[in-house]
Structures are given as structure tokens and as C-alpha cells.
Protein backbone atom coordinates (compact mmCIF):
# COMPACT_ATOMS: atom_id res chain seq x y z
CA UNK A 1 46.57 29.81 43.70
CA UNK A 2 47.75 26.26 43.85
CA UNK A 3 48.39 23.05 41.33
CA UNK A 4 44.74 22.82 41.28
CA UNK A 5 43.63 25.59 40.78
CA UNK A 6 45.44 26.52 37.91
CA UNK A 7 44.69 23.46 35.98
CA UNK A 8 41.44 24.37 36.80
CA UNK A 9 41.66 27.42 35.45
CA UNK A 10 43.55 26.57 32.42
CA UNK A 11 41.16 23.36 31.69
CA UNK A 12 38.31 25.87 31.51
CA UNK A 13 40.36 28.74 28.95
CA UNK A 14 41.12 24.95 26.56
CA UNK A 15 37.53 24.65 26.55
CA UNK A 16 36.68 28.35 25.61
CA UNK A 17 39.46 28.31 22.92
CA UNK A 18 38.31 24.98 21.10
CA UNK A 19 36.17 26.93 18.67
CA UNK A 20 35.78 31.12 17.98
CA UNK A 21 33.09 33.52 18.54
CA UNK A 22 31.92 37.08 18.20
CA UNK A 23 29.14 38.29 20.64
CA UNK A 24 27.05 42.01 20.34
CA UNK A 25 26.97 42.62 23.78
CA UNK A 26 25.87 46.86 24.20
CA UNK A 27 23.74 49.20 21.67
CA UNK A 28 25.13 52.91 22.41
CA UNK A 29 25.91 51.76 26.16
CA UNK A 30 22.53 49.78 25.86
CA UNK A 31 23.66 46.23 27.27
CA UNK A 32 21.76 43.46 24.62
CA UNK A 33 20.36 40.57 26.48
CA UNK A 34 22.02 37.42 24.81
CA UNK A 35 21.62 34.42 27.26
CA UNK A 36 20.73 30.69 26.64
CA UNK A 37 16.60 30.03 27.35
CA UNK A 38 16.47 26.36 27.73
CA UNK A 39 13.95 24.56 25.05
CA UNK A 40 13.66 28.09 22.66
CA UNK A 41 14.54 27.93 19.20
CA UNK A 42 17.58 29.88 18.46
CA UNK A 43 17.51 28.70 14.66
CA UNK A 44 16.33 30.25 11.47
CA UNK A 45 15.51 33.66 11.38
CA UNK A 46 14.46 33.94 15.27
CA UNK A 47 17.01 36.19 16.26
CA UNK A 48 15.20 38.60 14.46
CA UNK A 49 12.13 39.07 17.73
CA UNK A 50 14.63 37.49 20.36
CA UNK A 51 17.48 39.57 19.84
CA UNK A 52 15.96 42.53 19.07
CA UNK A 53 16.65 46.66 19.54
CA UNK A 54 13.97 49.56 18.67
CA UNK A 55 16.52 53.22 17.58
CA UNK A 56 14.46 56.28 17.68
CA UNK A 57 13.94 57.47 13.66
CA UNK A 58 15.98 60.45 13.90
CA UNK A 59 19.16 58.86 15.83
CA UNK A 60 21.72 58.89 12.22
CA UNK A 61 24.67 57.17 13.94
CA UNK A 62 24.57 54.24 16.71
CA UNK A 63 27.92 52.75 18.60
CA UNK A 64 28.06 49.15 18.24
CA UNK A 65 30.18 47.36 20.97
CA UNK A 66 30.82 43.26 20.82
CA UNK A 67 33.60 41.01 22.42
CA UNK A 68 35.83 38.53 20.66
CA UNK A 69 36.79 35.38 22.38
CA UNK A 70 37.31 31.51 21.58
CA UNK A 71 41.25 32.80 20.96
CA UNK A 72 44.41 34.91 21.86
CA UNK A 73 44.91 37.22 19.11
CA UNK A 74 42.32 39.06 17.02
CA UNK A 75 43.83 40.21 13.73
CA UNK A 76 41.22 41.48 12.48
CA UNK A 77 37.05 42.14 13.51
CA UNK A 78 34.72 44.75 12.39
CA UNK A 79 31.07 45.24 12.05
CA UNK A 80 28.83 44.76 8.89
CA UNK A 81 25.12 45.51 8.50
CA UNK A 82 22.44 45.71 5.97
CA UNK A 83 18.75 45.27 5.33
CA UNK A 84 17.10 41.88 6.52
CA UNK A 85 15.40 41.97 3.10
CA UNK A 86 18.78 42.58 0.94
CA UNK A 87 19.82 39.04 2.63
CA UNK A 88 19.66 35.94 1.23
CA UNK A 89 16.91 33.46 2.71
CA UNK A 90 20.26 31.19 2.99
CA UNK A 91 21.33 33.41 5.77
CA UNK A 92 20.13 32.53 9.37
CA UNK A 93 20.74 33.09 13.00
CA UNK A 94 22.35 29.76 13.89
CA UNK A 95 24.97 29.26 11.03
CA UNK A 96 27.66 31.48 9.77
CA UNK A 97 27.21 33.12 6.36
CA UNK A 98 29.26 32.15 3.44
CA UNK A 99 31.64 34.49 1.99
CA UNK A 100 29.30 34.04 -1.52
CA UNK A 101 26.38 34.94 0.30
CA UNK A 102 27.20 38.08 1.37
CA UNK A 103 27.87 40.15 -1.67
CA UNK A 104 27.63 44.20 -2.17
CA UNK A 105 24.38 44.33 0.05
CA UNK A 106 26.41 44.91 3.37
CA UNK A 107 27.51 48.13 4.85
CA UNK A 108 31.11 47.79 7.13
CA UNK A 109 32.89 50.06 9.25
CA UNK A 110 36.85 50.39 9.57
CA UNK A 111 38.26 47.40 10.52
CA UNK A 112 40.26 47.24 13.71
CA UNK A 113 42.23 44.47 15.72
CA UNK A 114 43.29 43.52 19.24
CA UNK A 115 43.26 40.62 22.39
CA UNK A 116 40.69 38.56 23.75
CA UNK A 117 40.34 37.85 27.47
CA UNK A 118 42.85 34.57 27.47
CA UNK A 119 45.91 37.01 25.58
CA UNK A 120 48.58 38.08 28.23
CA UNK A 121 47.59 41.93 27.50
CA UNK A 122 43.76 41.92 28.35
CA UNK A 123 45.05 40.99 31.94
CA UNK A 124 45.57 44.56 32.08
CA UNK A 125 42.17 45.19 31.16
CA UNK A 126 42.84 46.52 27.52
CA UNK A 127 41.31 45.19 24.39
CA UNK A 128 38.76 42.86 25.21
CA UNK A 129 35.56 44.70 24.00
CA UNK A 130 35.49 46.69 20.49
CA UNK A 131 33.48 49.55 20.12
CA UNK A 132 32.73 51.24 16.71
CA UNK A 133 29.47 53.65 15.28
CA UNK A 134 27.32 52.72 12.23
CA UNK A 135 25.38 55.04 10.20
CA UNK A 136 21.74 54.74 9.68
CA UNK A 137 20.86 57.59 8.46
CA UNK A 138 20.26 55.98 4.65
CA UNK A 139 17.41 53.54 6.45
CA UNK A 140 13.72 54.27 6.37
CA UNK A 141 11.41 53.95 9.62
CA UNK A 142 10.29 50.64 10.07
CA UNK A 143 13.39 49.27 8.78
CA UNK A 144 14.92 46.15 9.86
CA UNK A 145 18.89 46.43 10.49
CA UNK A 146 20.81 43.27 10.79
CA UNK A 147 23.70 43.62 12.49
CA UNK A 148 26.90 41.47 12.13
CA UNK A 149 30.36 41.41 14.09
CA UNK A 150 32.93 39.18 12.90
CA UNK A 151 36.67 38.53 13.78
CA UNK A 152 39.62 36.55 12.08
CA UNK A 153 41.60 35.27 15.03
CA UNK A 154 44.87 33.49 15.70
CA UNK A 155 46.37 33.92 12.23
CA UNK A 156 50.06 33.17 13.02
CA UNK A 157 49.50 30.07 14.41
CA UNK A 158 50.06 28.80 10.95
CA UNK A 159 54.07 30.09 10.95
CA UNK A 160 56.70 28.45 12.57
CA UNK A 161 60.52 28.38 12.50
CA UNK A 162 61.57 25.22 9.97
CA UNK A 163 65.10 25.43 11.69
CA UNK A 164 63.30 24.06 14.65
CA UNK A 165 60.63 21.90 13.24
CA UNK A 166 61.02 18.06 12.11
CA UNK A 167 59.50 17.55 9.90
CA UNK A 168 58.90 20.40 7.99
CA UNK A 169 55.25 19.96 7.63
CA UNK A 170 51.84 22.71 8.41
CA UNK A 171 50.09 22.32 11.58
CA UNK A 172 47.79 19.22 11.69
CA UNK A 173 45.61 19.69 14.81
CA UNK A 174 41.89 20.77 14.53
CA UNK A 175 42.23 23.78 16.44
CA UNK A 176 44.97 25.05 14.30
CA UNK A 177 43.29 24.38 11.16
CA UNK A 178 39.12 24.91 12.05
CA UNK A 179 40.66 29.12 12.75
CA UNK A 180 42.40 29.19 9.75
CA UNK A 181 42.58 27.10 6.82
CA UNK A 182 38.84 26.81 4.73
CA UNK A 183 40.12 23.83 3.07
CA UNK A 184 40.18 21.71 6.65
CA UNK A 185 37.12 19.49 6.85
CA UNK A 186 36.69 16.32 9.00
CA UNK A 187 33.58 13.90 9.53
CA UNK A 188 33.11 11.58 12.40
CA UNK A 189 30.56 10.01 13.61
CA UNK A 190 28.54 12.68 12.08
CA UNK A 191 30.16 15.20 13.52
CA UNK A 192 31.92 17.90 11.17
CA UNK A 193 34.70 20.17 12.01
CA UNK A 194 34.97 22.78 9.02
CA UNK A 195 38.11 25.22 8.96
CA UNK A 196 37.25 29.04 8.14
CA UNK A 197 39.02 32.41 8.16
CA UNK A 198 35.71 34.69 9.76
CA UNK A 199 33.50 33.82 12.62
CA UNK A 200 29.81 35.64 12.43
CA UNK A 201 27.85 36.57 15.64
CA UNK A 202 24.47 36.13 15.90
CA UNK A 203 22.78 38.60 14.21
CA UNK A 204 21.33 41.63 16.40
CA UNK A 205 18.29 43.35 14.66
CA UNK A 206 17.98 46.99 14.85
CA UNK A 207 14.21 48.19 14.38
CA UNK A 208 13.94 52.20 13.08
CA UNK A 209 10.82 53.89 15.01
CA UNK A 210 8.20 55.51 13.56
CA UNK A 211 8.20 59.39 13.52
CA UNK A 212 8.19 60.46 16.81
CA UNK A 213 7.37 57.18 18.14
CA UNK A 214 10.77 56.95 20.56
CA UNK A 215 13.24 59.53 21.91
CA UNK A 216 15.58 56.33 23.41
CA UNK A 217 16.51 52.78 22.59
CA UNK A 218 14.37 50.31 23.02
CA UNK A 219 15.02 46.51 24.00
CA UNK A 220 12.18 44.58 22.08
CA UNK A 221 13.56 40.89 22.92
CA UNK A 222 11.44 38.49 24.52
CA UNK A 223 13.84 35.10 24.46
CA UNK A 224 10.69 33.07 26.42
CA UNK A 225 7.30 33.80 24.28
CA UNK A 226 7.75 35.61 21.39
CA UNK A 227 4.18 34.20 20.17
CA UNK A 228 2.49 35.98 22.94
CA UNK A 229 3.63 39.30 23.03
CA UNK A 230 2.36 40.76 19.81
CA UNK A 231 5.44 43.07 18.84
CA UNK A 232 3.88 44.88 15.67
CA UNK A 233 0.68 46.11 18.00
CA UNK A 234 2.30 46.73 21.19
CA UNK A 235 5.11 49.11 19.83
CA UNK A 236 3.46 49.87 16.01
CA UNK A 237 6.93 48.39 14.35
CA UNK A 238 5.97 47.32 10.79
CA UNK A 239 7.67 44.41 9.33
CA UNK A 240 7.97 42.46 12.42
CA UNK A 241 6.45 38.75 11.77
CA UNK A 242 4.90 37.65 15.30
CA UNK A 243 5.95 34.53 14.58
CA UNK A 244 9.22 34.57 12.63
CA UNK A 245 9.99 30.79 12.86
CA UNK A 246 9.79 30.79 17.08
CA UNK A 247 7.77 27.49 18.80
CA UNK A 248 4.54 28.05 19.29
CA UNK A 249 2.40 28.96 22.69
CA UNK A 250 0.92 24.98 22.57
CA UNK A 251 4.76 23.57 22.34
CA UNK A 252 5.86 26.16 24.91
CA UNK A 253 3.34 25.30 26.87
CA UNK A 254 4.30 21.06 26.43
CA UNK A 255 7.71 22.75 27.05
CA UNK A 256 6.83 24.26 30.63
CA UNK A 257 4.75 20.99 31.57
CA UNK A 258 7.94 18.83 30.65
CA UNK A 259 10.09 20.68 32.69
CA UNK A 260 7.42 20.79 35.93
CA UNK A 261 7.24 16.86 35.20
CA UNK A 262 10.89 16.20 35.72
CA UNK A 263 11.29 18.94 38.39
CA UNK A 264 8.44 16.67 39.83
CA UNK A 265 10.42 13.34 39.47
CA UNK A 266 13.81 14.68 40.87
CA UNK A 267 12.11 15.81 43.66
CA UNK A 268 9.96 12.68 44.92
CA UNK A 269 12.92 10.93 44.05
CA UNK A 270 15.38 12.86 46.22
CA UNK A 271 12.79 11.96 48.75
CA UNK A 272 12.52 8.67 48.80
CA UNK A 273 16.35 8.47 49.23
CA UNK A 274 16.39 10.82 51.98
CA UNK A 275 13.55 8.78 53.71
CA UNK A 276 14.88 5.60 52.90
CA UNK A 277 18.29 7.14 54.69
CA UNK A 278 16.32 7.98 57.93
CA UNK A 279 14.37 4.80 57.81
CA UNK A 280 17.90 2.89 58.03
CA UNK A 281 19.32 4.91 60.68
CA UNK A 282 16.64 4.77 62.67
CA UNK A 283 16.24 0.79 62.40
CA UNK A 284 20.31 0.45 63.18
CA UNK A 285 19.29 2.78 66.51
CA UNK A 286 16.63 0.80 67.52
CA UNK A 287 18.87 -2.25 67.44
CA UNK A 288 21.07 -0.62 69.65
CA UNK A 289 19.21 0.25 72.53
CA UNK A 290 17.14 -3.16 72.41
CA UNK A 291 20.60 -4.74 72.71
CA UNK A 292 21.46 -2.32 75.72
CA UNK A 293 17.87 -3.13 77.33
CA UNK A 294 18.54 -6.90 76.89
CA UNK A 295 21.87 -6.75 78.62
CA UNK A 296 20.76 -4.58 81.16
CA UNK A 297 17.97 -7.02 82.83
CA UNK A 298 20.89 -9.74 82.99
CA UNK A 299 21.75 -10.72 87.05
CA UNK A 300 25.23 -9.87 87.88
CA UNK A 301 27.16 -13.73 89.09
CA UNK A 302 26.09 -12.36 92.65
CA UNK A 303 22.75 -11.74 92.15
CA UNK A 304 22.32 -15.18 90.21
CA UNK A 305 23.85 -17.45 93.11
CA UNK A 306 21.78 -15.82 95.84
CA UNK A 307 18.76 -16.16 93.65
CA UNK A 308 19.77 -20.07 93.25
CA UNK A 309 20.49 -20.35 97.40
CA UNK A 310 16.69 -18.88 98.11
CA UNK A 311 15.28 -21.26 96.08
């Protein structure tokens, strides 16, 4: 637990606190998968087959947990959830939803507040995962359910004693402002940072069963080939598009190839290094002992002068 180690430690929490984010991480105790699948498509509406749960059609109430992090302080998070069809198309899996977008379509529980990981409390273990029940009893099987969590976070970084403070001006650093003022926006180099109140998770979809189809949840996500496994057939779940804006088999396939190609490279290239290496030592070796040979025949001054006397 030394110098280094703690600016270690604290270089990695200033990289998790640059920006906030919400994550659905268990359906009742059901852990969601939610990792990062290198070359997928995680944008439009593809959470929809690769982040996806199946609830029996007679379940009327399911526990939602998610964790809050990219902060300190969460002052406020809760759940919201409505019909994929109520949504506007505007609404995606990549981007956070506008506060116009959202309208009277969504369904939200009691709001509740807490810590994240980094806050001096959770390293007691309290308050880093929420946990709160939905009702879905009003939904029809076959139904799509998306599923929101979102969290305002780090809300009194904006107050400070003016008794202390020359001059008497707001906070004017990005990660002050992107948490929570709307009105902060900055371009560079095409790069925008845009201040908001609410951070959105990724949307989980919840799929109702037919009749007696399922007596347990079901995890339907596939985050490799969602073009290959036909959903809609395998588990007779209307609604779901077997394609729903995922790459196709052909680019997965280019994909896979790509990625054998420059395992490929790395690898002949690692051994011409290593080969090259051995090649070297062995040369500098070989030196060597021809040197010690060479030496080695040499007559001692004895040897030479009795040599010269006998002839």
C-alpha cells in the first residue's frame, strides 16, 4: 500500500469518474450479461436481441437491480420502462434520450438515492447496487419491455462557500459542468462534451412469454451472432426482428477473418524477433569459442624456442 500504488489506484477512480453511467446488471437475481464483444454493433436499436430477457406471462412484478458509478454521490436514480413501440424511433441504444422524447409513455418506480463504489461509505459495502420491482402485469404476451435506469449524480458540486472562494465565480471544469449544468457544451477537434442532469443505461429488453411457454427467466442475448440464431423460431417470441439493425453473418464473418489475419501477423512477427534474437546469440557464441580455439593452438615462449633450436 505504497506511493505507487495509491496513485495507481487513484489514477484509475479519475478515469472512471470523467463521465457517468447507469448499468442493469440482475433481472430478479438473474445476472444480465452486459460485456464489450469486439467488432459488434452496439448502436441503434440492437440492444433490443443483445441485451435481451424472456419473463414467464404470468410473473406480474419483476425486481430490477442496476449500479451507478462514474461519481461519488447519487442524488437521485430510479427505473423507467415502457413499450418499445410507445418510443420514439429517435430513441436508441447508444445515445441518451432527451428529456422531450420521453413524454407520458414511460412507467417509473419510486425514486431512491445513495453512493457509488468511489464514495467513502460504499467501502463498507452499502449502497452500491439499487434494487427496486416493476409491474408488468398491464403488458400483453409477446410484449417488448424496455427497460431504463437512470441517476442524477454529484449535484453539490455546484455549491461552494463565497467566503472562501476568489473570485466568486461557478465551477468551470468539464467534469463539474458535463454532471450538471445542460447549458455546458464544448467542441474540439470534433469532439463534444455536452453537460446534462440524467444519465440513461442501455436499455435492457424484457420479452413476455407466451401462455405457458416459460415457468423461469430466460436470457435470450446472443452479443456475437444475432443473425444466426433465429430468436422468433427458436423460443416462438413474436415481435422480435432477427435482424434489428445487428451486422450481418457475411461482415461477421470478414470480422472473424480480420481478426485471424492480424492474430496471424503478430504471431510470425513475434517470431522472427525471437529467431532473429537466437540467431545473434548464437553468432556472438560462436565467436567466442573460435577465439578460445585460436589461442589455444598458440606455443607457450618454451615450446617456441625449442621448436626454433631443433630446427
Amino acid at each position: 500500500n505504497g506511493h505507487v500504488a495509491r496513485n495507481i489506484r487513484l489514477s484509475l477512480m479519475a478515469i472512471d469518474i470523467v463521465e457517468p453511467y447507469v448499468a442493469i446488471k440482475e433481472l430478479n437475481g438473474v445476472p444480465v450479461t452486459d460485456d464489450v464483444v469486439p467488432m459488434t454493433n452496439r448502436y441503434g436499436s440492437t440492444c433490443q436481441n443483445s441485451k435481451t430477457m424472456l419473463v414467464p406471462s404470468g410473473q406480474k412484478e419483476i425486481s430490477v437491480t442496476w449500479i451507478v458509478s462514474g461519481g461519488f454521490t447519487v442524488d437521485y436514480t430510479t427505473i423507467i420502462y415502457t413499450d418499445w413501440n410507445d418510443l420514439p424511433s429517435s430513441i436508441e441504444c447508444s445515445s441518451h434520450p432527451l428529456d422531450e422524447e420521453l413524454g407520458s409513455a414511460f412507467q417509473t418506480v419510486q425514486a431512491t438515492n445513495g453512493v457509488t463504489r468511489w464514495h467513502s461509505n460504499a467501502m463498507d459495502g452499502n449502497g452500491i447496487a439499487f434494487t427496486s420491482t416493476i409491474d408488468i402485469s398491464a403488458f400483453q404476451p409477446g410484449s417488448k419491455i424496455a427497460v431504463f435506469a437512470l441517476a442524477r449524480l454529484d449535484q453539490a458540486w455546484t455549491e461552494q462557500n463565497s467566503d472562501n472562494v476568489k473570485p466568486e465565480m461557478p465551477p468551470m471544469s468539464h467534469i463539474v459542468n458535463a454532471r450538471t449544468s445542460p447549458r455546458w457544451r464544448h467542441e474540439s477537434a470534433g469532439k463534444v462534451i455536452q453537460g446534462r442532469l440524467d444519465w440513461y443505461s442501455i436499455p435492457l429488453t424484457v420479452v413476455i412469454s407466451e401462455d405457458g411457454q416459460f415457468n423461469q427467466i430466460v436470457e435470450l442475448s446472443n452479443r456475437f451472432i444475432i443473425p444466426d440464431m433465429d430468436i422468433k423460431k427458436a423460443h416462438n417470441v413474436p415481435g422480435l426482428d432477427e435482424h434489428d439493425g445487428e451486422s450481418s453473418p457475411k461482415s461477421l464473418e470478414v470480422g472473424a477473418f480480420s481478426l485471424v489475419a492480424i492474430a496471424f501477423i503478430i504471431t510470425f512477427l513475434l517470431y522472427m524477433g525471437l529467431r532473429k534474437t537466437l540467431l545473434r546469440r548464437f553468432k556472438k557464441q560462436r565467436i567466442t569459442i573460435d577465439e578460445e580455439d585460436m589461442f589455444s593452438n598458440e606455443f607457450t615462449f618454451e615450446e617456441d624456442i625449442q621448436l626454433r633450436e631443433m630446427s
